[in-house]
Protein backbone atom coordinates (compact mmCIF):
# COMPACT_ATOMS: atom_id res chain seq x y z
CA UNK A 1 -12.53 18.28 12.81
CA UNK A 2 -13.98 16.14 15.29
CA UNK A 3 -12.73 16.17 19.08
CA UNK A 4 -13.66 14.40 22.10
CA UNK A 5 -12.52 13.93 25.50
CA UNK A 6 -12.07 10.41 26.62
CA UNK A 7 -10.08 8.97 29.17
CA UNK A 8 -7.15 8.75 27.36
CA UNK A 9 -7.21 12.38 25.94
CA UNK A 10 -8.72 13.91 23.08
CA UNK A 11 -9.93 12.11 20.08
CA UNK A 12 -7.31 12.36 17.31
CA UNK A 13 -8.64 13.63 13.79
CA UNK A 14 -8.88 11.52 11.35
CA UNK A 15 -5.97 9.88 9.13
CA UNK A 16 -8.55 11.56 6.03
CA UNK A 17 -9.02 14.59 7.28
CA UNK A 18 -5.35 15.10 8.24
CA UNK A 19 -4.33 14.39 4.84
CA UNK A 20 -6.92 16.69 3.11
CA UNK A 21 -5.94 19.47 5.60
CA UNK A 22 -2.06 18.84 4.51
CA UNK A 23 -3.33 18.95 1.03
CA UNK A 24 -5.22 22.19 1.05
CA UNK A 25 -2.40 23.74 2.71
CA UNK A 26 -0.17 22.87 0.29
CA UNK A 27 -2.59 24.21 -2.36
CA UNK A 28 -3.06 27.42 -0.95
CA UNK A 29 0.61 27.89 -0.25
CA UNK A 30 0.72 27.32 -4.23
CA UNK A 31 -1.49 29.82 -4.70
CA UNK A 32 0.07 32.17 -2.39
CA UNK A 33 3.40 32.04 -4.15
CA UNK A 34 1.71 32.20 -7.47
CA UNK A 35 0.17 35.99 -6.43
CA UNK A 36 2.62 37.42 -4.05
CA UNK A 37 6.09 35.63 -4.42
CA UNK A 38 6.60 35.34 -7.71
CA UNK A 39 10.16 36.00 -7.76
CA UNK A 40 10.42 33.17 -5.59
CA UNK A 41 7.94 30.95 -6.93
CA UNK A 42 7.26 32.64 -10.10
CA UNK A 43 3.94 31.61 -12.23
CA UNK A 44 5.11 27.85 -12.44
CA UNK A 45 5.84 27.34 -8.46
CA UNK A 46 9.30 26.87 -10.03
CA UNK A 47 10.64 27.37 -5.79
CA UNK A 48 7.98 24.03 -5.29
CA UNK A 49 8.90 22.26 -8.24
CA UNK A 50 12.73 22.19 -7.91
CA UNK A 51 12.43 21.18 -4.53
CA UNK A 52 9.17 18.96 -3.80
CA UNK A 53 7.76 17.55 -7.58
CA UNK A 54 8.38 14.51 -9.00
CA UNK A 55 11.06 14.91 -12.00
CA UNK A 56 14.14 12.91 -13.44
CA UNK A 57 16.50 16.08 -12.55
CA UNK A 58 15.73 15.99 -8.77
CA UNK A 59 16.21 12.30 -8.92
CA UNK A 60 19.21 12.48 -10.58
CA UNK A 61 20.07 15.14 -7.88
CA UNK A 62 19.13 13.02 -5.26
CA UNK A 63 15.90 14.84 -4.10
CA UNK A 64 15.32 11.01 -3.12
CA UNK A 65 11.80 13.03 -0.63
CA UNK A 66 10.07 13.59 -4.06
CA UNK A 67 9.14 10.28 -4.57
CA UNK A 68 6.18 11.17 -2.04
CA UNK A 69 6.21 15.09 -1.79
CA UNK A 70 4.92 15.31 -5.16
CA UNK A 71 1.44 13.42 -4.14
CA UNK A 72 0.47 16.85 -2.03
CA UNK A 73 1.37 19.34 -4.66
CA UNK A 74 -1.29 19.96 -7.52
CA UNK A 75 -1.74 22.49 -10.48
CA UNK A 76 -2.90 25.41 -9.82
CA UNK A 77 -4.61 26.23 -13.12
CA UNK A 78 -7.79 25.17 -11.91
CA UNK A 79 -9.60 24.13 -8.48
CA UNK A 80 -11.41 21.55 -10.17
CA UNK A 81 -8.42 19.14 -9.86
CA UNK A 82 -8.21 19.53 -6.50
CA UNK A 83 -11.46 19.29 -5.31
CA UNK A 84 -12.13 16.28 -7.34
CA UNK A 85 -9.12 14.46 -5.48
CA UNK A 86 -9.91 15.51 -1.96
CA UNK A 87 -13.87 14.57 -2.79
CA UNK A 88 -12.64 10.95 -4.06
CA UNK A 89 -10.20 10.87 -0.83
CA UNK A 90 -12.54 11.75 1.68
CA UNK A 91 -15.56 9.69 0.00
CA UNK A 92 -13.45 5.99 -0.12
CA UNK A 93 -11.29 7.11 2.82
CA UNK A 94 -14.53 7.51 4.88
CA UNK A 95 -14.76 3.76 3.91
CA UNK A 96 -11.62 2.42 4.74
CA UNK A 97 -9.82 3.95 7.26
CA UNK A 98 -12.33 2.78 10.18
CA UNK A 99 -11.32 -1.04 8.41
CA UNK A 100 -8.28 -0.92 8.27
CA UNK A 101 -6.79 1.60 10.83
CA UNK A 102 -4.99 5.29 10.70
CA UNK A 103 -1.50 4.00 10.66
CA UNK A 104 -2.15 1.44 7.68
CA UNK A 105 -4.65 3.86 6.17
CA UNK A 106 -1.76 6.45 5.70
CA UNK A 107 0.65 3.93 4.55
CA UNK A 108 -1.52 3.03 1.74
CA UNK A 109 -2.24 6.32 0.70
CA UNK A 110 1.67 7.31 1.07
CA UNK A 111 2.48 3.46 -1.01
CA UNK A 112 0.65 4.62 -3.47
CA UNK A 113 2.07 7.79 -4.19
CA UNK A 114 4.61 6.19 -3.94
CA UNK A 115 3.92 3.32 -6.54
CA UNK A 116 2.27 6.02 -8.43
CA UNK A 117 5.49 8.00 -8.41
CA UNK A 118 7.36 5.07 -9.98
CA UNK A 119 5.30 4.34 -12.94
């Protein structure tokens, strides 16, 4: 994480590396309620899925926040999924967040997880 000191305070990280940090977070907090809370979580996050995945039952139960939530959680069968999401996101976002700005960098990642939660 970069930081600077300018005259109107420290540099802010970037819209990229806010969202991977968020990300991994997530992920580990996944994995942490996979090993030691699995009465909460049990083996399928079932705690994180009932309350933060995309499904027709929270719709239906108007969990209305999973429409985006479910963009930060991922499986945690294998780190390869992961990895290969943050790599794409920090590769293109590297690109296009200095164009076209944090604030309309993170809606378009949060439209399309959105859009992506639709279809």
């Amino acid at each position: 994480m970069r930081h600077s000191t300018s005259e109107t305070g420290p540099q802010k990280a970037s819209m990229v590396t806010q969202l991977i940090a968020i990300t991994v977070a997530v992920f580990v907090l996944q994995q942490v309620m996979n090993v030691f809370f699995p009465g909460i979580g049990g083996r399928d996050n079932r705690f994180l899925s009932e309350w933060f995945a995309l499904s027709g039952q929270n719709f239906r139960e108007l969990k209305v926040w999973t429409i985006l939530s479910y963009g930060f959680l991922h499986s945690t069968a294998g780190f390869f999924h992961i990895f290969g999401n943050m790599l794409g996101l920090f590769f293109i976002g590297r690109i296009i967040e200095p164009l076209i700005g944090r604030e309309r960098f993170l809606g378009l990642y949060l439209g399309g997880a959105l859009i992506g939660g639709l279809v």
